[in-house]
N, C-alpha and C. Protein backbone atom coordinates (compact mmCIF):
# COMPACT_ATOMS: atom_id res chain seq x y z
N UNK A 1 0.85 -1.18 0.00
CA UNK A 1 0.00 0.00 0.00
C UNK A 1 0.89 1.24 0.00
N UNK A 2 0.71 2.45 -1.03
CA UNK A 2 1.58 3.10 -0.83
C UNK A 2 0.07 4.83 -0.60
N UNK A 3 0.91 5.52 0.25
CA UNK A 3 0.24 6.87 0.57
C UNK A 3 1.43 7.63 -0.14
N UNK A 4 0.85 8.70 -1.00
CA UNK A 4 2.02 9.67 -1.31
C UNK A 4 1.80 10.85 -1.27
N UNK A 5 2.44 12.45 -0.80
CA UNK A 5 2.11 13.56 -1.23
C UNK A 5 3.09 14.32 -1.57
N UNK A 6 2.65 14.73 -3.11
CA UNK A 6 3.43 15.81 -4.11
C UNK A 6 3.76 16.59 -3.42
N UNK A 7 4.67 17.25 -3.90
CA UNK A 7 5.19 18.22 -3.74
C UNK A 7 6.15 19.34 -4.33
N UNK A 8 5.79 20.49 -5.28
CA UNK A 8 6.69 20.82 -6.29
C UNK A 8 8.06 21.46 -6.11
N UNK A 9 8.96 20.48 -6.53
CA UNK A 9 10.42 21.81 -5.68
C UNK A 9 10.33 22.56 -6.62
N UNK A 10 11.95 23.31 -6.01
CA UNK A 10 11.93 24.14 -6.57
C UNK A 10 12.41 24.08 -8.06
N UNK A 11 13.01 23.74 -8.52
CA UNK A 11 13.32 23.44 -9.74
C UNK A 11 12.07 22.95 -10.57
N UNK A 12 11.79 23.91 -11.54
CA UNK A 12 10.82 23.64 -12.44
C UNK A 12 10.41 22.37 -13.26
N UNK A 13 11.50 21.86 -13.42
CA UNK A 13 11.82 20.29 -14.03
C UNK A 13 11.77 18.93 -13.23
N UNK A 14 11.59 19.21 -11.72
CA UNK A 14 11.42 18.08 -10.97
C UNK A 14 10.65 18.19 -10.07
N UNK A 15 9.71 16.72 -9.85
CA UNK A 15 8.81 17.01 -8.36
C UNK A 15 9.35 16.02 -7.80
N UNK A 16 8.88 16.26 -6.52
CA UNK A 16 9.61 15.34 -5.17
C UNK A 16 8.62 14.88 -4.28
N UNK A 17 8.52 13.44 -3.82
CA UNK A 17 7.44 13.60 -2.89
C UNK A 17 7.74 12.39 -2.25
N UNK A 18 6.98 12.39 -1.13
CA UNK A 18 7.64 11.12 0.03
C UNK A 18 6.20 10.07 0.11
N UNK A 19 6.66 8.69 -0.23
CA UNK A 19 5.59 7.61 -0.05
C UNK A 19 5.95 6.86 0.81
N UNK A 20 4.45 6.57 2.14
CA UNK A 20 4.73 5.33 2.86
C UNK A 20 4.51 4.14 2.30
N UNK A 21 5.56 3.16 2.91
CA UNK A 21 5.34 2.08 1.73
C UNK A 21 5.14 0.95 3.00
N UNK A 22 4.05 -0.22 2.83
CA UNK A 22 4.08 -1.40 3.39
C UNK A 22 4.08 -2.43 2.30
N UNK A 23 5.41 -3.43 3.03
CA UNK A 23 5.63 -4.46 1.88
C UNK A 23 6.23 -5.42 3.15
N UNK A 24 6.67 -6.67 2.72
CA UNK A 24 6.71 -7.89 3.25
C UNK A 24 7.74 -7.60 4.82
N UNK A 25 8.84 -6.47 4.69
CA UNK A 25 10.23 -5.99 5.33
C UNK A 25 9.35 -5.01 6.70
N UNK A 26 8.14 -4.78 6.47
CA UNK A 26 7.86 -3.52 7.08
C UNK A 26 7.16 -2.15 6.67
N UNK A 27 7.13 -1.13 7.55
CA UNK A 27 6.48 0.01 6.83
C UNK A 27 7.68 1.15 6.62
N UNK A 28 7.99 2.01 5.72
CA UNK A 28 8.81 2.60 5.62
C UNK A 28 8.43 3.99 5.00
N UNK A 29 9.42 4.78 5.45
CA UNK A 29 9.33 6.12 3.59
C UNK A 29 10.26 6.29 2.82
N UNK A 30 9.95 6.29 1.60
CA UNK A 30 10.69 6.60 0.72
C UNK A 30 9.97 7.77 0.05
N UNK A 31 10.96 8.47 -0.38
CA UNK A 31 11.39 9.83 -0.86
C UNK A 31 11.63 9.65 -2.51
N UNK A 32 10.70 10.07 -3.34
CA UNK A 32 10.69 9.69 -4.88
C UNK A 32 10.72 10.85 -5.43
N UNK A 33 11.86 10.79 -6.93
CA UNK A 33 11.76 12.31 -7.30
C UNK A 33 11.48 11.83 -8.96
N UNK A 34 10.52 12.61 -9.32
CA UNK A 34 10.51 12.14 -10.93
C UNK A 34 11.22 13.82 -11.79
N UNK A 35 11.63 13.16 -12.72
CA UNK A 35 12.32 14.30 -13.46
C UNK A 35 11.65 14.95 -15.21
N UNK A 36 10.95 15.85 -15.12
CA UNK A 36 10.81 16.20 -16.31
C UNK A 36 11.66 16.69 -17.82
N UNK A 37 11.78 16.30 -18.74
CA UNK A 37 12.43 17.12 -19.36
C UNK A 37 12.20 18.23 -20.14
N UNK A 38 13.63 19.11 -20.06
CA UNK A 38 12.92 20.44 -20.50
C UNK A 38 12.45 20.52 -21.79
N UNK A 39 11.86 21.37 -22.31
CA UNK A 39 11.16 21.55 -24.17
C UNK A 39 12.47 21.15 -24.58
N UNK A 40 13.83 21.86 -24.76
CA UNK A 40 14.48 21.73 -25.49
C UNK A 40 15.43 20.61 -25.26
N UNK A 41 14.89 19.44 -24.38
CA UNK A 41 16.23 18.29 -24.21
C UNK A 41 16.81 17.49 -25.05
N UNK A 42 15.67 17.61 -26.22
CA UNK A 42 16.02 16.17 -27.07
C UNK A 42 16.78 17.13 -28.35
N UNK A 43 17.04 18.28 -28.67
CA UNK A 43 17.79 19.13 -29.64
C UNK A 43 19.29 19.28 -28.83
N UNK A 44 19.13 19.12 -27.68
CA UNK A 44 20.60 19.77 -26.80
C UNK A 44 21.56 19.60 -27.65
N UNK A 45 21.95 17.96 -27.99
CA UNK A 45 23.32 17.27 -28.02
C UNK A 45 23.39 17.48 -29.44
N UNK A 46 22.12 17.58 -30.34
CA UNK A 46 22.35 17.50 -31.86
C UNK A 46 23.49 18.25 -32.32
N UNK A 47 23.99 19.18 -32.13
CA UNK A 47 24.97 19.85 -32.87
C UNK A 47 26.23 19.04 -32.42
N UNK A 48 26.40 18.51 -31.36
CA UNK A 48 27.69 17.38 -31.13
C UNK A 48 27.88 16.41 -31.26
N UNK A 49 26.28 15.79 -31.40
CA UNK A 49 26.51 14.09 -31.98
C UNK A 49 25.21 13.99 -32.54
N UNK A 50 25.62 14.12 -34.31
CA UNK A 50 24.36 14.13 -34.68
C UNK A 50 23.99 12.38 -35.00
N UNK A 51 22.96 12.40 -35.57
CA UNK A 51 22.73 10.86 -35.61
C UNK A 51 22.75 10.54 -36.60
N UNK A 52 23.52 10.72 -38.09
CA UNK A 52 24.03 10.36 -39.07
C UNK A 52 25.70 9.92 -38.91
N UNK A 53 25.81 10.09 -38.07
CA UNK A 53 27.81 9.93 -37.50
C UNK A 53 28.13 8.98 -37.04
N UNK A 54 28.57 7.94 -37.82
CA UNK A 54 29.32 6.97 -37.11
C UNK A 54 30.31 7.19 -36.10
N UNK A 55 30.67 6.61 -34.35
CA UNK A 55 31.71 6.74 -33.92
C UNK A 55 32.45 5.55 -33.97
């Protein structure tokens, strides 16, 4: 069973939030951060490794 509550940091690109967790070990928290990416993540690297280039 997990309880969780969001929470937006500060960084625009990531939320953070703490879930209680019960599983076979006990009850615990864990602390989960998911990461967004920004509009422009998937253009970043193109000018340094484009994907016609063999290395």
């Amino acid at each position: 069973m997990r309880k969780s509550n969001k929470v937006k940091d500060s960084d625009s690109f990531k939320t953070v939030y703490k879930e209680k967790v019960h599983d076979e070990k006990g009850t615990y928290i864990s602390e989960v951060q998911e990461f967004n990416k920004p509009e422009d993540y998937d253009n970043a690297f193109k000018q340094y490794y484009p994907n016609d280039k063999e290395v």
